[in-house]
C-alpha atoms as a PDB file:
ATOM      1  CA  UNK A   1     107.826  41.104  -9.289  1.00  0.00           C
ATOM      2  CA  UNK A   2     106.263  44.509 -10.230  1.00  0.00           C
ATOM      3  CA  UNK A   3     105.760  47.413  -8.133  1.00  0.00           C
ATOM      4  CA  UNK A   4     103.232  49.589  -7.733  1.00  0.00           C
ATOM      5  CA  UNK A   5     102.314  53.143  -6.042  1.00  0.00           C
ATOM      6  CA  UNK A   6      99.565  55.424  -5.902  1.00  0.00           C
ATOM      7  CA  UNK A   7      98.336  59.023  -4.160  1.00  0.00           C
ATOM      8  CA  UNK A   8      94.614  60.506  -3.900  1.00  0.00           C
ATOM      9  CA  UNK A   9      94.610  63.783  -2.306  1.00  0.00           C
ATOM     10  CA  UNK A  10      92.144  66.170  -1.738  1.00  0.00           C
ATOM     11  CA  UNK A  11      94.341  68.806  -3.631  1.00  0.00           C
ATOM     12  CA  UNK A  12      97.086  68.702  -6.371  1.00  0.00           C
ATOM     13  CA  UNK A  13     100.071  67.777  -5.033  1.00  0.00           C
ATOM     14  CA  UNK A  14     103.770  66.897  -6.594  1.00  0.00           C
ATOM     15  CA  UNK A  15     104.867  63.124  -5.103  1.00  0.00           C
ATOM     16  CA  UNK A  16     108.819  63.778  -5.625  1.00  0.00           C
ATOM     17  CA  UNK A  17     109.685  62.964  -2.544  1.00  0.00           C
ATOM     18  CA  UNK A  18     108.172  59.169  -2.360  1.00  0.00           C
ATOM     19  CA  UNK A  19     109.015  59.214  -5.963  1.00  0.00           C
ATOM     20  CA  UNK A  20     112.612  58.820  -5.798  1.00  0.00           C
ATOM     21  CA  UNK A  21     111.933  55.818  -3.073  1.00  0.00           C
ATOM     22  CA  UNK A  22     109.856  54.597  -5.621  1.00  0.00           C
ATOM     23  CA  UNK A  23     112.087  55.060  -8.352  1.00  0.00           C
ATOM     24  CA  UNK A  24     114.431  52.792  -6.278  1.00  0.00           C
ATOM     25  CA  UNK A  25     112.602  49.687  -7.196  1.00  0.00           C
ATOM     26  CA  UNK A  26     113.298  49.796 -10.596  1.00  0.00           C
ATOM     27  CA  UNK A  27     116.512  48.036 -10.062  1.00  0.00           C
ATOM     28  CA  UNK A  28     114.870  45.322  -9.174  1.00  0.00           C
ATOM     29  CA  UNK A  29     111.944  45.849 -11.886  1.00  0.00           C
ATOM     30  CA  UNK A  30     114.277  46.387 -15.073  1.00  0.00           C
ATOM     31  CA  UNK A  31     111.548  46.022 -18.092  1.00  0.00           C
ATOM     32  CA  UNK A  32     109.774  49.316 -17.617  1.00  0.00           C
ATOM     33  CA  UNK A  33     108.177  52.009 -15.852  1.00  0.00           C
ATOM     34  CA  UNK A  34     105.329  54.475 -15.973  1.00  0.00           C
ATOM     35  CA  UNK A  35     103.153  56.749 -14.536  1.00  0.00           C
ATOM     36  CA  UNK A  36      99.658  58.457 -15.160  1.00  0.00           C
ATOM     37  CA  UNK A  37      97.594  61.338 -13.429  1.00  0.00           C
ATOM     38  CA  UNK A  38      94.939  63.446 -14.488  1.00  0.00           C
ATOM     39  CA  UNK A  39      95.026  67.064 -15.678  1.00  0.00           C
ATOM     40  CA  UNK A  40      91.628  69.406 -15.383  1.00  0.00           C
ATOM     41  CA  UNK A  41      90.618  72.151 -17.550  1.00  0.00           C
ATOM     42  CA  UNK A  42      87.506  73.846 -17.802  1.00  0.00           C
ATOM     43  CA  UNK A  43      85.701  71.473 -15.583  1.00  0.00           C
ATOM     44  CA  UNK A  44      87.020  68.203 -17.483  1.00  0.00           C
ATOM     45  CA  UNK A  45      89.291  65.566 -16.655  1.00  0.00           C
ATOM     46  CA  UNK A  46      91.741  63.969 -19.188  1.00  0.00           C
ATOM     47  CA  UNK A  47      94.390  60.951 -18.045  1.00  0.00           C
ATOM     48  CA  UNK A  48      97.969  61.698 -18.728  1.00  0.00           C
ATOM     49  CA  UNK A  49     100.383  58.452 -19.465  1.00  0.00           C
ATOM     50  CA  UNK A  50     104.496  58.743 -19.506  1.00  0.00           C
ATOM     51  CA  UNK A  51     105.909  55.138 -19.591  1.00  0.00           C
ATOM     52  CA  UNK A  52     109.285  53.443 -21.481  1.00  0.00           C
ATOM     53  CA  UNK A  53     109.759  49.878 -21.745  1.00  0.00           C
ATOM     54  CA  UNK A  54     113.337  50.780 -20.023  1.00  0.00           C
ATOM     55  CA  UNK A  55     114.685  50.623 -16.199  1.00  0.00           C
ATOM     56  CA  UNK A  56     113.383  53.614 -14.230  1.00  0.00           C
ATOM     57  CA  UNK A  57     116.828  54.511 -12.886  1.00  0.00           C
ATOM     58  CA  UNK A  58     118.399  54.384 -17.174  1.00  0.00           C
ATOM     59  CA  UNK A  59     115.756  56.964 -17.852  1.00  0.00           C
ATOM     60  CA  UNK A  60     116.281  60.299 -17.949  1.00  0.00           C
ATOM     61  CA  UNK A  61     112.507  61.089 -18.118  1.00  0.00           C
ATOM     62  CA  UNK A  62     112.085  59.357 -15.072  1.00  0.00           C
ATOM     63  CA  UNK A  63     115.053  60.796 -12.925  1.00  0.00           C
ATOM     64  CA  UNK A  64     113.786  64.295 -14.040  1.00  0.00           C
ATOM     65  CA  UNK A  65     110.237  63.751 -13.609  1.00  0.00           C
ATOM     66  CA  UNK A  66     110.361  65.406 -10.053  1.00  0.00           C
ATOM     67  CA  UNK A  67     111.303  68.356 -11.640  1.00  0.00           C
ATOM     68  CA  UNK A  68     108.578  69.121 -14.285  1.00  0.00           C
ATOM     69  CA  UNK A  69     106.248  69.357 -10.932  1.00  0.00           C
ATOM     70  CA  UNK A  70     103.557  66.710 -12.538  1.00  0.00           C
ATOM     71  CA  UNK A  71     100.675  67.578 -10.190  1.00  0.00           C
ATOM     72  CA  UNK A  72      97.601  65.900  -9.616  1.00  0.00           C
ATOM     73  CA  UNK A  73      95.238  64.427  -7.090  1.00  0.00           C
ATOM     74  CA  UNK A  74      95.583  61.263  -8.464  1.00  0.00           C
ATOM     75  CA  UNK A  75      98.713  59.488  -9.624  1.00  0.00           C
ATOM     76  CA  UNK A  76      99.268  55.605 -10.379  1.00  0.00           C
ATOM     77  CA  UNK A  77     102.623  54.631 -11.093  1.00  0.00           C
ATOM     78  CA  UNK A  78     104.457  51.557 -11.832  1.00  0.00           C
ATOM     79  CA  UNK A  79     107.405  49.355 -12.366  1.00  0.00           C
ATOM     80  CA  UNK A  80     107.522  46.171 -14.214  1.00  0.00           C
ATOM     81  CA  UNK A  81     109.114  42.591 -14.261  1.00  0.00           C
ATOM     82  CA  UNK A  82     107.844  41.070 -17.430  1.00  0.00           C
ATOM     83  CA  UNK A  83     106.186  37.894 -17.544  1.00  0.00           C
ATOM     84  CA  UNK A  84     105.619  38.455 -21.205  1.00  0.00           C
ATOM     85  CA  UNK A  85     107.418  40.187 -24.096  1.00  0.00           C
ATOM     86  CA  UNK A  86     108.896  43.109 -23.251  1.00  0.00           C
ATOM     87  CA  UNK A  87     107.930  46.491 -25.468  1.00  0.00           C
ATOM     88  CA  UNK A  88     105.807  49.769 -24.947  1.00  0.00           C
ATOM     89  CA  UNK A  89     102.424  48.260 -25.261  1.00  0.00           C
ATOM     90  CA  UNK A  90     102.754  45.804 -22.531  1.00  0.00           C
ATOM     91  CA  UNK A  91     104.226  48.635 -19.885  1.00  0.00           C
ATOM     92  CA  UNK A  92     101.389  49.864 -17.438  1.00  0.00           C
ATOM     93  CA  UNK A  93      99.695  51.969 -17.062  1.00  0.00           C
ATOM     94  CA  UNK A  94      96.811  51.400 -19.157  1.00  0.00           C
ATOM     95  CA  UNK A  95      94.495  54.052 -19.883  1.00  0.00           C
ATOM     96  CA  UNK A  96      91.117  53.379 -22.169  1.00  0.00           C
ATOM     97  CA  UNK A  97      87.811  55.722 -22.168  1.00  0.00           C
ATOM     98  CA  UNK A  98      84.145  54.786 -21.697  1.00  0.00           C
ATOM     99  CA  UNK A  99      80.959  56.082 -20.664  1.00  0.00           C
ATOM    100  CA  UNK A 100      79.337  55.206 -17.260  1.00  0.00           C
ATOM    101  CA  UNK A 101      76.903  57.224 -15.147  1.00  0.00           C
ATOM    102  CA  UNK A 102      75.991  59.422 -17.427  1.00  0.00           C
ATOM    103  CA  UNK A 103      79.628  60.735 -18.629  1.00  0.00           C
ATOM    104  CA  UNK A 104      82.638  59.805 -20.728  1.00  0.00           C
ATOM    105  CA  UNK A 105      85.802  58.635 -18.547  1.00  0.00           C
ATOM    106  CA  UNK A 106      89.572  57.698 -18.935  1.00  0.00           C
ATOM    107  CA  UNK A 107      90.209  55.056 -16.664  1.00  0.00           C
ATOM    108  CA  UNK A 108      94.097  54.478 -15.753  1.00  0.00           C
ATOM    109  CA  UNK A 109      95.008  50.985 -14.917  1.00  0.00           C
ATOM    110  CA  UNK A 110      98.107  49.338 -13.334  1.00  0.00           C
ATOM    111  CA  UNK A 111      98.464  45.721 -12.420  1.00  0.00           C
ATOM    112  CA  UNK A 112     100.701  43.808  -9.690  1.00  0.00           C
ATOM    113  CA  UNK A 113     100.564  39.855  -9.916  1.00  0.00           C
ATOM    114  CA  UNK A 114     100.363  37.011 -12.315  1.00  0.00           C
ATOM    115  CA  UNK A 115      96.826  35.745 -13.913  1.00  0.00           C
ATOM    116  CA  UNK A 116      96.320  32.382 -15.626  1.00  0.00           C
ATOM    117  CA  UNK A 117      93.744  32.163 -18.374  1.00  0.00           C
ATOM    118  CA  UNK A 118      92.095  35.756 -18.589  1.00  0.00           C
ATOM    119  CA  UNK A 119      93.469  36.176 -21.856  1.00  0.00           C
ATOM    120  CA  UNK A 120      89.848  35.030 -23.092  1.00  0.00           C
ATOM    121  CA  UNK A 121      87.990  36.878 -21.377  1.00  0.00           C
ATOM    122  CA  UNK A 122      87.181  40.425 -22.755  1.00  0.00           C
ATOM    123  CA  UNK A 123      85.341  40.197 -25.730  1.00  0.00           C
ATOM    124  CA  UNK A 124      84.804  43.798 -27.300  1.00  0.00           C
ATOM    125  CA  UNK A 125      87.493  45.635 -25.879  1.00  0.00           C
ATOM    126  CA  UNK A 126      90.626  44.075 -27.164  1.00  0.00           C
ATOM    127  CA  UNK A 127      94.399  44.204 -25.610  1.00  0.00           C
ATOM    128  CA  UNK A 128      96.780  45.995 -27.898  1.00  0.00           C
ATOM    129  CA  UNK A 129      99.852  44.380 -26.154  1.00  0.00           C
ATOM    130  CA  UNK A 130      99.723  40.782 -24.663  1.00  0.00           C
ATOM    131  CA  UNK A 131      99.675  41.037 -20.650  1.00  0.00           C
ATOM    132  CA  UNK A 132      97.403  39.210 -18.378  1.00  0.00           C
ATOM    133  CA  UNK A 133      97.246  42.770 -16.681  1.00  0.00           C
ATOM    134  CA  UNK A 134      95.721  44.597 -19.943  1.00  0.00           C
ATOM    135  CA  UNK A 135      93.531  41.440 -20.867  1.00  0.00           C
ATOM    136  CA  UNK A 136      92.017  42.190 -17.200  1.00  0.00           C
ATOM    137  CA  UNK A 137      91.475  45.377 -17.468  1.00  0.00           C
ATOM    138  CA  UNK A 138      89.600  45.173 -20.923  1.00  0.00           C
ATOM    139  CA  UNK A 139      87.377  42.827 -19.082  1.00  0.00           C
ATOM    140  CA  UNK A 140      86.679  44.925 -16.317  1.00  0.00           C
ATOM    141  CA  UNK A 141      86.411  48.028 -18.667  1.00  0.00           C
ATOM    142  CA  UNK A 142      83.783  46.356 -20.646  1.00  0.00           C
ATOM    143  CA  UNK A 143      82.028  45.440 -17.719  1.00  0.00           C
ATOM    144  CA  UNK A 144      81.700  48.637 -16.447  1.00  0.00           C
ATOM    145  CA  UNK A 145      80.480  50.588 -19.124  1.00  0.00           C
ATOM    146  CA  UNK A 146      77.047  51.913 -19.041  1.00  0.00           C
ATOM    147  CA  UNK A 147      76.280  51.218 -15.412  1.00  0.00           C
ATOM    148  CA  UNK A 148      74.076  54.045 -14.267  1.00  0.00           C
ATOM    149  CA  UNK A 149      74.450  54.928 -10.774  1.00  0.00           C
ATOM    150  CA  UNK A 150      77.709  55.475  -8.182  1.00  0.00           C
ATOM    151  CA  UNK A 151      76.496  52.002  -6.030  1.00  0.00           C
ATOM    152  CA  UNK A 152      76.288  50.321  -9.225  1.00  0.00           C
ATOM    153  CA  UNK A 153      79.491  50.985 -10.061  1.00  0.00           C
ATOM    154  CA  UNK A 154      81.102  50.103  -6.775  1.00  0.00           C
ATOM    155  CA  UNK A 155      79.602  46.817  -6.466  1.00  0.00           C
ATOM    156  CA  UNK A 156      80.423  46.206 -10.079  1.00  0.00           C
ATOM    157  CA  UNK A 157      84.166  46.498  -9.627  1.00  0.00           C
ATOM    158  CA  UNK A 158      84.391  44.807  -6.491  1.00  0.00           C
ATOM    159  CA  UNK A 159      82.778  41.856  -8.403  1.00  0.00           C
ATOM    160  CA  UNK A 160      84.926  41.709 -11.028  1.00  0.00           C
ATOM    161  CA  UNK A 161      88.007  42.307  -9.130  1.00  0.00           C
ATOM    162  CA  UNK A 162      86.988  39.110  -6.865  1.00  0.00           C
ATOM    163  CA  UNK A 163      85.860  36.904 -10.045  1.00  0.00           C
ATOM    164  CA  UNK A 164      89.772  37.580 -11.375  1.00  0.00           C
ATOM    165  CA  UNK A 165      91.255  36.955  -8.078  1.00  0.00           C
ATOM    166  CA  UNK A 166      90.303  33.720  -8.858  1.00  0.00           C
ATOM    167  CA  UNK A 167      92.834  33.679 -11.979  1.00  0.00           C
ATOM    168  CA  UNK A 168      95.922  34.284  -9.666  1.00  0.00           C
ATOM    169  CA  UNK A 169      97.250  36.721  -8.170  1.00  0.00           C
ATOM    170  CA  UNK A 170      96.529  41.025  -8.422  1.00  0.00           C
ATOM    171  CA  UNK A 171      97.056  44.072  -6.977  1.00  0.00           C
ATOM    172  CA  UNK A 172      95.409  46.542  -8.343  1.00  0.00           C
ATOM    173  CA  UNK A 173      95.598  50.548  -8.903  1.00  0.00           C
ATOM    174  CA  UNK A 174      92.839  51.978 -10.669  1.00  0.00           C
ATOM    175  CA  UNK A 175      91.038  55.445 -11.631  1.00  0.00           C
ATOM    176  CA  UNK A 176      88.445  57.222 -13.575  1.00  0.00           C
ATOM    177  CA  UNK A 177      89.883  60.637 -12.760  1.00  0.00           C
ATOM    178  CA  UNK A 178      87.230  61.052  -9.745  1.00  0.00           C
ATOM    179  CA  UNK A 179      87.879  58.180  -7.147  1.00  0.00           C
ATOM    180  CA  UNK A 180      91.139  56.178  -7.037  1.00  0.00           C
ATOM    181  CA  UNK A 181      90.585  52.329  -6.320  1.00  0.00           C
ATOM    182  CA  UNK A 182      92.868  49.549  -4.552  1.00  0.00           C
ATOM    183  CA  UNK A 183      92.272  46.431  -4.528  1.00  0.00           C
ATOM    184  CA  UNK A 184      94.561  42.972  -3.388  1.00  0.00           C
ATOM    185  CA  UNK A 185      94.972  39.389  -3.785  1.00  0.00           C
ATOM    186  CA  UNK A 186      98.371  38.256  -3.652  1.00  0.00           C
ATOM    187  CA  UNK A 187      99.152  36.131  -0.642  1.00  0.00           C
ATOM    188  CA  UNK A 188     102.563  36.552   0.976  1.00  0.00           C
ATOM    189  CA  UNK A 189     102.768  40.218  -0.667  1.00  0.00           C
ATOM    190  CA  UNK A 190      99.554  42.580  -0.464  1.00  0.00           C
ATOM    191  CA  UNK A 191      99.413  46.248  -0.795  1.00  0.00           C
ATOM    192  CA  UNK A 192     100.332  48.746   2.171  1.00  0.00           C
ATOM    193  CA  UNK A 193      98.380  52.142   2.886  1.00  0.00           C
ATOM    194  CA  UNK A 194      99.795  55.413   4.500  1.00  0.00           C
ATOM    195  CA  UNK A 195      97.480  58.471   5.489  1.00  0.00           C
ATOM    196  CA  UNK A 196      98.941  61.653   5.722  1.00  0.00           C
ATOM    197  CA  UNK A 197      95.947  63.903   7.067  1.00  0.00           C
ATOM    198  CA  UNK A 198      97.012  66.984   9.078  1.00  0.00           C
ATOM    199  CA  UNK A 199      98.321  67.994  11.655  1.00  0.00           C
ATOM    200  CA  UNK A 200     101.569  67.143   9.701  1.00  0.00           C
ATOM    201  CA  UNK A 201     104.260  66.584  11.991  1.00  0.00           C
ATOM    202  CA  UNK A 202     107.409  64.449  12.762  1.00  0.00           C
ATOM    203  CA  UNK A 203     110.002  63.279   9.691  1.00  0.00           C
ATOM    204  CA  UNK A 204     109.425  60.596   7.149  1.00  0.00           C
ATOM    205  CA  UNK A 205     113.036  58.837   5.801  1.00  0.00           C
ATOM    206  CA  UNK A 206     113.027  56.763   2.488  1.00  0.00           C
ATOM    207  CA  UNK A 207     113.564  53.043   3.493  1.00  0.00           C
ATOM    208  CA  UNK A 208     115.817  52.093   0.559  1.00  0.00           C
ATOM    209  CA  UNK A 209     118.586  55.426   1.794  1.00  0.00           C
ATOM    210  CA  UNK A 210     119.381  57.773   3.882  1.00  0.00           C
ATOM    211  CA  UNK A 211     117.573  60.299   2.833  1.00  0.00           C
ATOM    212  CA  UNK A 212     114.282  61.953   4.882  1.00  0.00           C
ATOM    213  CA  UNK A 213     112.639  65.052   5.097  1.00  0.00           C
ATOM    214  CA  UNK A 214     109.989  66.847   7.716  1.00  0.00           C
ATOM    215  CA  UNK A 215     106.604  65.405   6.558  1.00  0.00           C
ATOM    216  CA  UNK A 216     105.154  69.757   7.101  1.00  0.00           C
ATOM    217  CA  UNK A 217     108.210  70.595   4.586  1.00  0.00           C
ATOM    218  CA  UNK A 218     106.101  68.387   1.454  1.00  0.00           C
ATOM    219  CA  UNK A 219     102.553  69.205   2.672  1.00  0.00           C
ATOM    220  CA  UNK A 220     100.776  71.592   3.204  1.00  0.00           C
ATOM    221  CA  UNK A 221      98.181  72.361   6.256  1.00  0.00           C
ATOM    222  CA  UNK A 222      95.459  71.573   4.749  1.00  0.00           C
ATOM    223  CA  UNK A 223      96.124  68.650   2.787  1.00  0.00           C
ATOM    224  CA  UNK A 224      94.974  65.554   2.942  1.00  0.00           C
ATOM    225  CA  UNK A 225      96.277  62.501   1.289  1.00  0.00           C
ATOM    226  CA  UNK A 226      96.313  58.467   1.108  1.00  0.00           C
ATOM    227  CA  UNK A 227      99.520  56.808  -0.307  1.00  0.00           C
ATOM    228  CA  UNK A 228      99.146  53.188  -1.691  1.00  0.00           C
ATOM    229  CA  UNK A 229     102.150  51.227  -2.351  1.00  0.00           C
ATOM    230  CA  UNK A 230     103.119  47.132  -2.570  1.00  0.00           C
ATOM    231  CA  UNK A 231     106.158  48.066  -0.325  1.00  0.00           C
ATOM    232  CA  UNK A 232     106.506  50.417   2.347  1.00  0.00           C
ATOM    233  CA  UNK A 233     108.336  53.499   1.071  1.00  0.00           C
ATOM    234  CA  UNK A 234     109.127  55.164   4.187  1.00  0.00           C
ATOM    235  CA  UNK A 235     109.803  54.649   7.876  1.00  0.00           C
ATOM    236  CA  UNK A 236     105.887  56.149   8.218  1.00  0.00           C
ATOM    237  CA  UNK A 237     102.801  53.923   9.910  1.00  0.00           C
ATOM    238  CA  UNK A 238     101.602  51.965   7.078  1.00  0.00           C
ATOM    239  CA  UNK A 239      99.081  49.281   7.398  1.00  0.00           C
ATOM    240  CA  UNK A 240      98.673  46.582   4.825  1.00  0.00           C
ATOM    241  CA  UNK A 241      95.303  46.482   2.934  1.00  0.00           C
ATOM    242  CA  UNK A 242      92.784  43.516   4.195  1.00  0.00           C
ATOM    243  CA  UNK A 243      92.789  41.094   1.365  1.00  0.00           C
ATOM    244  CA  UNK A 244      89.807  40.907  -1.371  1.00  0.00           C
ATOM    245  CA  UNK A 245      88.124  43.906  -0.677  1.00  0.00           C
ATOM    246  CA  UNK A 246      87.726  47.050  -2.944  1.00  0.00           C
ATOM    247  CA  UNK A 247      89.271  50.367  -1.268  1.00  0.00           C
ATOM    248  CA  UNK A 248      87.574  53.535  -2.728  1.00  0.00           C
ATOM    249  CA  UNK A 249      89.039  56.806  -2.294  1.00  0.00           C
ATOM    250  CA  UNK A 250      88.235  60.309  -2.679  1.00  0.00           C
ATOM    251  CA  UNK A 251      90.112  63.854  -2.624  1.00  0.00           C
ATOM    252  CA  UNK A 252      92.184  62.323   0.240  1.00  0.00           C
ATOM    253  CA  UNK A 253      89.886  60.617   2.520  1.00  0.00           C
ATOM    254  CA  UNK A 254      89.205  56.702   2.289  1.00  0.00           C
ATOM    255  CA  UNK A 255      85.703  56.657   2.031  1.00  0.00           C
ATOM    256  CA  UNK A 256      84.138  53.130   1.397  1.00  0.00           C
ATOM    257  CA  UNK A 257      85.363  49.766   1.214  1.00  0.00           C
ATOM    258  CA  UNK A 258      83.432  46.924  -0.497  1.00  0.00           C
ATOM    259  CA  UNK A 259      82.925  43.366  -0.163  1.00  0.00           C
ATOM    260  CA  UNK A 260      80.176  41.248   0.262  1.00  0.00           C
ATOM    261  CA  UNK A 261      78.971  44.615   1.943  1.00  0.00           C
ATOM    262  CA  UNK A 262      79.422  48.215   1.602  1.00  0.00           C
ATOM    263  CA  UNK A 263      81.216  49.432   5.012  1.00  0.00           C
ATOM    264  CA  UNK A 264      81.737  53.113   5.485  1.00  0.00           C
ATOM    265  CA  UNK A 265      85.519  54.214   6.422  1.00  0.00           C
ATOM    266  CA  UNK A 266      84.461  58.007   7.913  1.00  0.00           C
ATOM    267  CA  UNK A 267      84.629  57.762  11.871  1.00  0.00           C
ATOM    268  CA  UNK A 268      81.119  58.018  13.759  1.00  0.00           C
ATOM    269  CA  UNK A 269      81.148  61.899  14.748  1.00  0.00           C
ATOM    270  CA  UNK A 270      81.799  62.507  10.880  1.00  0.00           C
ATOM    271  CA  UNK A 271      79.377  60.241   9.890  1.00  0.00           C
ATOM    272  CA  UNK A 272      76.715  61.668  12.150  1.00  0.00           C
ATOM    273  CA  UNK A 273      77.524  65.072  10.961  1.00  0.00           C
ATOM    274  CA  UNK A 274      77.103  64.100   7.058  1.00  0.00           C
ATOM    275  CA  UNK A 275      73.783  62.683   8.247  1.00  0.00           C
ATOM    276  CA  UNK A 276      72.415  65.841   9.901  1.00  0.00           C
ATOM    277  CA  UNK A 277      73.343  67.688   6.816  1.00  0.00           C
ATOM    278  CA  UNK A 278      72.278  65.582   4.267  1.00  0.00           C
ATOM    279  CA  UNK A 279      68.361  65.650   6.408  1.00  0.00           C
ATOM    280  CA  UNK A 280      68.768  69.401   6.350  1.00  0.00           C
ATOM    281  CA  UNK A 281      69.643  70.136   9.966  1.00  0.00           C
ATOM    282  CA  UNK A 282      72.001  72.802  11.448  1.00  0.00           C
ATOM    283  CA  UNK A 283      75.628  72.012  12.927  1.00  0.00           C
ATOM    284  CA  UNK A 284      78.217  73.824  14.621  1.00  0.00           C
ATOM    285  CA  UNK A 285      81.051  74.909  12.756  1.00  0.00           C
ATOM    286  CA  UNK A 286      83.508  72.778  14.023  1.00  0.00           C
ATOM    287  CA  UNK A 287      87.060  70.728  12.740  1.00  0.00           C
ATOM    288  CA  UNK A 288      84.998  68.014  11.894  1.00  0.00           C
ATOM    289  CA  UNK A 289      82.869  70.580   9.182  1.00  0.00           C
ATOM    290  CA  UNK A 290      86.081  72.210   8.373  1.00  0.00           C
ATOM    291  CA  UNK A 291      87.856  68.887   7.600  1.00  0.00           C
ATOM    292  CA  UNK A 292      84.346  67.563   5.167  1.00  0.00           C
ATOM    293  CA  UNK A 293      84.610  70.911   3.685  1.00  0.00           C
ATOM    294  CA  UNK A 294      88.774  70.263   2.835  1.00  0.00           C
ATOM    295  CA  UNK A 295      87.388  66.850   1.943  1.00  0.00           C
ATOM    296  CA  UNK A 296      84.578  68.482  -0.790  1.00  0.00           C
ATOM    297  CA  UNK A 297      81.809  66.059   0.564  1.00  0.00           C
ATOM    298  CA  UNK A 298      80.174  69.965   2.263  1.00  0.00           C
ATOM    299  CA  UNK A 299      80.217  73.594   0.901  1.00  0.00           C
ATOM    300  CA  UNK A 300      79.678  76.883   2.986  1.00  0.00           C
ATOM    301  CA  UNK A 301      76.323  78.584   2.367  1.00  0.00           C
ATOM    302  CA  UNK A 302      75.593  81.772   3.736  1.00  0.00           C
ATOM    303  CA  UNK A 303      73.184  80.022   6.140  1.00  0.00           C
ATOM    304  CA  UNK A 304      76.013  77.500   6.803  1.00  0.00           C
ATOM    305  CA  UNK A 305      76.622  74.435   5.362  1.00  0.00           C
ATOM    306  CA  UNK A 306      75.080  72.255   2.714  1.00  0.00           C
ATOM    307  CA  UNK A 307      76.522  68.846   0.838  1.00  0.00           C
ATOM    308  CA  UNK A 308      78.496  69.653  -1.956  1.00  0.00           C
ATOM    309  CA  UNK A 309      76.033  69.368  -5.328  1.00  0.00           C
ATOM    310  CA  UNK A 310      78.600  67.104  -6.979  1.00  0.00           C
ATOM    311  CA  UNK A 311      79.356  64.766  -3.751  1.00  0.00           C
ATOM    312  CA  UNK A 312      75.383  63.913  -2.994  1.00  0.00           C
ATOM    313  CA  UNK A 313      75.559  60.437  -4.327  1.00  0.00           C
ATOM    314  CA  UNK A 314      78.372  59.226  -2.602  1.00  0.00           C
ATOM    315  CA  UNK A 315      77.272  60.986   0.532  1.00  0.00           C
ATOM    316  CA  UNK A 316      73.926  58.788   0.599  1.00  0.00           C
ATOM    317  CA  UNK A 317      76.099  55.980   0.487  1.00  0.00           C
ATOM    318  CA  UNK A 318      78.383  56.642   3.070  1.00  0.00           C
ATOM    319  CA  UNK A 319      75.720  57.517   5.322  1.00  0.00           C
ATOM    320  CA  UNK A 320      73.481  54.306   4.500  1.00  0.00           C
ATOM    321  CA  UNK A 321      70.841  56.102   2.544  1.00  0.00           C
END
């Protein structure tokens, strides 16, 4: 019975708070732990991977981890109950590299659930270890590379997250260092989802002891954030993740989901206002700008807004363009 958890924020921000609620279930998940993020550096991304085939709460890299203030707006971390040999190359995360929309990218992969028969399945990219979880994400990974544009890729995933839902069970926390992805199929279980978007008020207490802090202590004002976990962490409003259907998020803000369609996740006045922007029209400078601008989709201009050069594709597909 693995665990996992994941943040996207629109900023980089240090989890040690949820992480020593997190770090909790390793008792129950004694055959090894890890975590990845992403670290940025002139304008390029690279994944970074700690894991030990070792109970979270034996490790001293783990119990200190808070402290080296690992910061990132992504971070997928997990703890594992082994359904197969237990050893380094079989502890997630996964990370492997390839090229899709034009650019190289290390993808970070972590796996919640049991899969019968997907060991077959990938044919060029091989596991090194033996899981069900790394076989799947091979097969995903080859997949995806060289698909050319942002919709492609969506759709892409989502398919091949559904076709292996059929093999079992998954939950599934997954990145290429721009967008973080959720995605579940494990009846009875699921994955839960907690935003933290400002104002940030009121206290947040870890569910596994008594131990809780004011939620405007950890973050700050203008920080946005989604928290994905397969158990609630906290005493916070989480709401559990509808079942077979790709969650894509995006410095902080859910942005899309996918299944047999692609539904935008923005709420109407924000989705009106991307829309006048994107056709070139003027708009007041209001919290709805000021919270697109926190969220990178707009940039200020001296003759006031604009969409962000970077964000344009996913911007047309929020908006239905």
């Amino acid at each position: 019975m693995c665990e996992l958890f994941g943040v996207n924020a629109n900023k980089e921000v240090n989890v040690n708070f949820t992480w020593r609620g997190f770090l909790r279930k390793g008792e129950r998940n004694p055959h090894g732990w890890g975590v990845g993020w992403y670290l940025t550096a002139d304008g390029k991304r690279a994944a970074s991977l700690i894991k030990q085939p070792i109970p979270a709460p034996e490790s001293a890299i783990a119990l200190t981890l808070p402290k080296l203030d690992v910061r990132s707006q992504i971070i997928i971390s997990h703890v594992r109950f082994a359904t197969s040999e237990v050893g380094y190359l079989n502890t997630h995360p996964f990370v492997r590299r390839i090229k899709s929309i034009g650019q190289y990218d290390e993808w970070i992969f972590a796996h919640n659930g049991v899969l019968h028969g997907v060991e077959e399945l990938p044919q060029r990219f091989k596991p090194l270890g033996t899981t069900d979880s790394e076989a799947a994400f091979c097969y995903i990974i080859e997949n995806l590379e060289g698909i050319r544009t942002i919709r492609e890729l969506f759709t892409r995933l989502y398919q091949l997250l559904d076709e292996l839902s059929d093999y079992g069970t998954l939950n599934v926390l997954m990145s290429n260092g721009r967008y973080l992805f959720a995605y579940s199929h494990y009846p009875g279980k699921g994955m839960w989802l907690l935003k933290r978007h400002p104002p940030h008020r009121g206290r947040a207490r870890l569910l596994d002891e008594d131990f809780e802090v004011a939620v405007g202590d950890v973050k700050a004002e203008d920080e946005y954030a989604y928290l994905i976990a397969t158990r609630k962490l906290t005493n916070e409003n989480w709401e559990r993740l509808e079942a077979r259907k790709l969650y894509i998020f995006r410095d902080g803000a859910l942005l899309l989901k996918v299944g047999e369609e692609i539904e935008p996740m923005l709420d109407r006045e924000t989705l009106e206002v991307l829309r006048a922007v994107l056709n070139g029209e003027s708009v007041d400078f209001d919290e709805t700008v000021k919270r697109l601008i926190d969220l990178k989709l707009l940039k200020r201009i001296q003759e006031g807004v604009t969409i962000n050069d970077y964000r344009k594709a996913i911007v047309k597909l929020i908006v239905g363009e």
